[in-house]
Protein backbone atom coordinates (compact mmCIF):
# COMPACT_ATOMS: atom_id res chain seq x y z
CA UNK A 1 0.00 0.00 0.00
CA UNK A 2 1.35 3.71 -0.70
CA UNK A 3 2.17 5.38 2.27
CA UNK A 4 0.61 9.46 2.82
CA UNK A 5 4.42 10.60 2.76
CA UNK A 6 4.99 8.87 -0.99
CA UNK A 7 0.92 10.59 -2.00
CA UNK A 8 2.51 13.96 -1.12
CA UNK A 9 6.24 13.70 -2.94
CA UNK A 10 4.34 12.28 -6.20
CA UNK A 11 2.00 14.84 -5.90
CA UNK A 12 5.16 17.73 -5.41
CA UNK A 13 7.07 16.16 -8.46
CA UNK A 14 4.61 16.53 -10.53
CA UNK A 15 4.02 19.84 -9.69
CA UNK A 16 0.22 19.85 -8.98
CA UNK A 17 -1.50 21.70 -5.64
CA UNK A 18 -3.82 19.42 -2.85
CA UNK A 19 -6.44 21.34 -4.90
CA UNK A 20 -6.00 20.11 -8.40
CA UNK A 21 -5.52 16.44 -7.48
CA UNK A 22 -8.41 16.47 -5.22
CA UNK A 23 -10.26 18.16 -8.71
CA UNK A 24 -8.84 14.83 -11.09
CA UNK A 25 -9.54 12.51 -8.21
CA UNK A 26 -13.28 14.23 -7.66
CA UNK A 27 -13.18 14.41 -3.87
CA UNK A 28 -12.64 17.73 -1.77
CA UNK A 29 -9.15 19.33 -1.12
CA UNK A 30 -9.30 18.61 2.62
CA UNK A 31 -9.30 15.06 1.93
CA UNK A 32 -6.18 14.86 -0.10
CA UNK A 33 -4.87 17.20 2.55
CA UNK A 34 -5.79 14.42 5.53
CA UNK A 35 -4.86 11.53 3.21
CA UNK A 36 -0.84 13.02 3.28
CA UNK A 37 -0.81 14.17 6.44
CA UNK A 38 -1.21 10.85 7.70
CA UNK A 39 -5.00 11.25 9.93
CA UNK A 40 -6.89 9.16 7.80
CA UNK A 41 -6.99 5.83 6.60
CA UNK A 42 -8.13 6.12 2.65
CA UNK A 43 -10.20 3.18 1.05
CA UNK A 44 -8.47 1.02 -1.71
CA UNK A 45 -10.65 3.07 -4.53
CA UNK A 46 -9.54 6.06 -3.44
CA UNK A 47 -5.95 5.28 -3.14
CA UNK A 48 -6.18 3.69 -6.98
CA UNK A 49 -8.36 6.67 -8.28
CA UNK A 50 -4.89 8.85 -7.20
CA UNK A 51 -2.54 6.53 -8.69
CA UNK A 52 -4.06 6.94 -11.71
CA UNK A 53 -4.35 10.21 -11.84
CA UNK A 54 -1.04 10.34 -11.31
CA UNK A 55 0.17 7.77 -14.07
CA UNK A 56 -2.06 9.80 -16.71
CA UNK A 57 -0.18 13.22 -15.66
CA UNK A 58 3.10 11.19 -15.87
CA UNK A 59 2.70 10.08 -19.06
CA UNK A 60 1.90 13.50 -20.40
CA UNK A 61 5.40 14.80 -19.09
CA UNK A 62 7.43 16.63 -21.62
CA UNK A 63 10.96 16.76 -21.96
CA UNK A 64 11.17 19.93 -20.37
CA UNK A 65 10.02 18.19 -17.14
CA UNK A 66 12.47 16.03 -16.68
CA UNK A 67 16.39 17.25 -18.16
CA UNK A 68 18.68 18.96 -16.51
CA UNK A 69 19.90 22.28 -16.39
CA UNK A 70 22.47 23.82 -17.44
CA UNK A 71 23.88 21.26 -19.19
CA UNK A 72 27.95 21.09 -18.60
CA UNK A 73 29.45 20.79 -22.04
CA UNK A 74 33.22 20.34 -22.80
CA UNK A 75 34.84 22.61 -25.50
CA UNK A 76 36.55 21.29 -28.06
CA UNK A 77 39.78 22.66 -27.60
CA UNK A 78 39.61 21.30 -23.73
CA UNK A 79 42.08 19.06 -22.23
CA UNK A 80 40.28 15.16 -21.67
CA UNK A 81 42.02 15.44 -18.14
CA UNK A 82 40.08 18.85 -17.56
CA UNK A 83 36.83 17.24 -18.97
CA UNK A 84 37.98 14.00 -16.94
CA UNK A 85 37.90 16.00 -13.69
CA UNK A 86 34.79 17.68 -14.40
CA UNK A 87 32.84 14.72 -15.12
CA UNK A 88 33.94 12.78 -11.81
CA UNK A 89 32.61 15.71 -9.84
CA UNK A 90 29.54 16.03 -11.34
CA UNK A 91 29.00 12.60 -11.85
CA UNK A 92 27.93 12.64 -15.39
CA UNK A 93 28.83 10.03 -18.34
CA UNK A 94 29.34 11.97 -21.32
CA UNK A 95 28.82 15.72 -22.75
CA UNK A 96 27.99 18.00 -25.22
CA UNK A 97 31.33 18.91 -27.50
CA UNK A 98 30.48 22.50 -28.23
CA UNK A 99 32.49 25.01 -31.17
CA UNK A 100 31.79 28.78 -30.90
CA UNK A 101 28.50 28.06 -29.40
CA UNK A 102 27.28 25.24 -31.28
CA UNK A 103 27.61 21.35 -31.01
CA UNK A 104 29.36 19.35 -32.82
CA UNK A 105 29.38 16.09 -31.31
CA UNK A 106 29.60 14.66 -27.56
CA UNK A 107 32.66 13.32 -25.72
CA UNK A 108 32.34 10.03 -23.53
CA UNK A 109 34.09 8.37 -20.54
CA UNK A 110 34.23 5.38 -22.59
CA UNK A 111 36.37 7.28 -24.56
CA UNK A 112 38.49 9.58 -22.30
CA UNK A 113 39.44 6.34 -20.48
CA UNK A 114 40.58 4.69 -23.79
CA UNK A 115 42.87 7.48 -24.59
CA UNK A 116 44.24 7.41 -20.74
CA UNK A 117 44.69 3.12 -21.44
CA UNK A 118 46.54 4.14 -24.33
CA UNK A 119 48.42 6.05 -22.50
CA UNK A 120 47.37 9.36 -24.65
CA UNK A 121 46.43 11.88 -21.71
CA UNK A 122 47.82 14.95 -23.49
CA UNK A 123 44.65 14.98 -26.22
CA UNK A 124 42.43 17.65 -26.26
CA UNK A 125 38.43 16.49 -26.80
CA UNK A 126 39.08 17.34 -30.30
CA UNK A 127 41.14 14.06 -30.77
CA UNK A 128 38.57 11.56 -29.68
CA UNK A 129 35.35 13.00 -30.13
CA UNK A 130 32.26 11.20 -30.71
CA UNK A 131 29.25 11.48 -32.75
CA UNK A 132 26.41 14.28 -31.48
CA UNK A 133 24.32 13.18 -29.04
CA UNK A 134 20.64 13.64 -30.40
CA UNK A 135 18.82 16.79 -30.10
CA UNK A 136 14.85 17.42 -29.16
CA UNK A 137 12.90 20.23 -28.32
CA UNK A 138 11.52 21.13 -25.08
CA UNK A 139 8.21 19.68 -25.44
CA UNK A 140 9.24 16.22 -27.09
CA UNK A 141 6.88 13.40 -25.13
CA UNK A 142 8.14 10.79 -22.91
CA UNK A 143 7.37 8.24 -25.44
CA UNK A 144 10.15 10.14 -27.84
CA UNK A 145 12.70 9.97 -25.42
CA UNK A 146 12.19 6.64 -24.25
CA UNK A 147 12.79 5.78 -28.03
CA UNK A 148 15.52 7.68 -28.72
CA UNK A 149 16.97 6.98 -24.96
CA UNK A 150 17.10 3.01 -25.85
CA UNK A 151 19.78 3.63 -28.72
CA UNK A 152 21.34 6.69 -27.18
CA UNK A 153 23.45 7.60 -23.94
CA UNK A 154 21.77 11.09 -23.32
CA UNK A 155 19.54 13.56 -25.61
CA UNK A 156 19.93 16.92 -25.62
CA UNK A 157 17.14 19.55 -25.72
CA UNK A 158 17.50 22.36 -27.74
CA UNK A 159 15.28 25.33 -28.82
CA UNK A 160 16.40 27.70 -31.88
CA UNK A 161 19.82 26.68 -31.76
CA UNK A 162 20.16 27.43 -27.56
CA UNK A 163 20.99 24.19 -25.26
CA UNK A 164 18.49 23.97 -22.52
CA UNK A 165 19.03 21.28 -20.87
CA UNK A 166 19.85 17.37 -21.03
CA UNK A 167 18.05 13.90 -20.56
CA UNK A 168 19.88 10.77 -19.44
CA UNK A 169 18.45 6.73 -19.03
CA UNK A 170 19.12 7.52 -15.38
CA UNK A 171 16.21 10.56 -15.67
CA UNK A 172 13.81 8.45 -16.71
CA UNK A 173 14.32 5.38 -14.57
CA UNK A 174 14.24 7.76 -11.81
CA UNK A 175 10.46 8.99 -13.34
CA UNK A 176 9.62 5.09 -13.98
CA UNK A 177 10.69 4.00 -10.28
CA UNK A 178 9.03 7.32 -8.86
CA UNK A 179 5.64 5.23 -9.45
């Protein structure tokens, strides 16, 4: 059984007030409010008519819902040790391999750590980048990205040439194991 705590952090992440849920659901505000806060216990039809609310108003997420922003990109001219370090702090897989602005492809830890193996740790991203990662716009459905995810590292989302942000696997199992 979902717990009020887990009603309450669904609701949060996807952004909708006590109000509007109790609207989908069709019972009154105060309900929803007693149902998280843990004073009542809520009847099995209840509990499923908020689950799916919330499943519908899932699958109508857009990518602008779920990337991140800003997006860290390396330049091309950068050292792979400098794009090395930055990735182990923030944690991140691959990047954006931006020119005056604009992409033009994506550089990997796959390949950073080949060109350390090889011994190579004086190349510049230039040297060993990689094909673009692919690009989407801001209100691309889930169903897009879940395509495009299952052949891809990362997507990037871009309006009128301007990166806005950037969509990993590990987004959207995060927005699959939210259920």
């Amino acid at each position: 059984m979902i717990e009020p705590r887990e009603i309450r952090e669904r609701r949060k992440k996807l952004k909708i007030t006590q109000k509007e849920l109790a609207e989908r659901v069709g019972v009154s505000q105060s309900l929803i409010a007693k149902l998280e806060a843990g004073t009542i216990d809520p009847k099995l039809s209840l509990v499923k008519k908020i689950l799916r609310v919330f499943e519908e108003l899932e699958r109508k997420k857009k990518a602008e819902d779920v990337m991140n922003s800003p997006v860290i990109v390396a330049d091309i001219d950068d050292s792979i040790s400098k794009v090395a370090k930055v990735m182990i702090e923030k944690g991140i897989s691959q990047m954006p391999v931006v020119d005056r602005g604009m992409i033009v492809g994506s550089v990997s830890e796959r390949g950073i750590f080949k060109a350390f193996y090889e011994g190579k740790r004086d190349l510049r991203v230039r040297d060993i980048i990689e094909a673009p990662l692919p690009e989407i716009g801001p209100k691309a459905e889930i169903s897009e990205i879940s395509r495009l995810l299952l052949d891809n590292p990362a997507i990037v989302v871009v309006e009128k040439g301007k990166i806005l942000g950037i969509i990993t696997k590990h987004d959207l199992m995060k927005l699959n194991a939210g259920r």
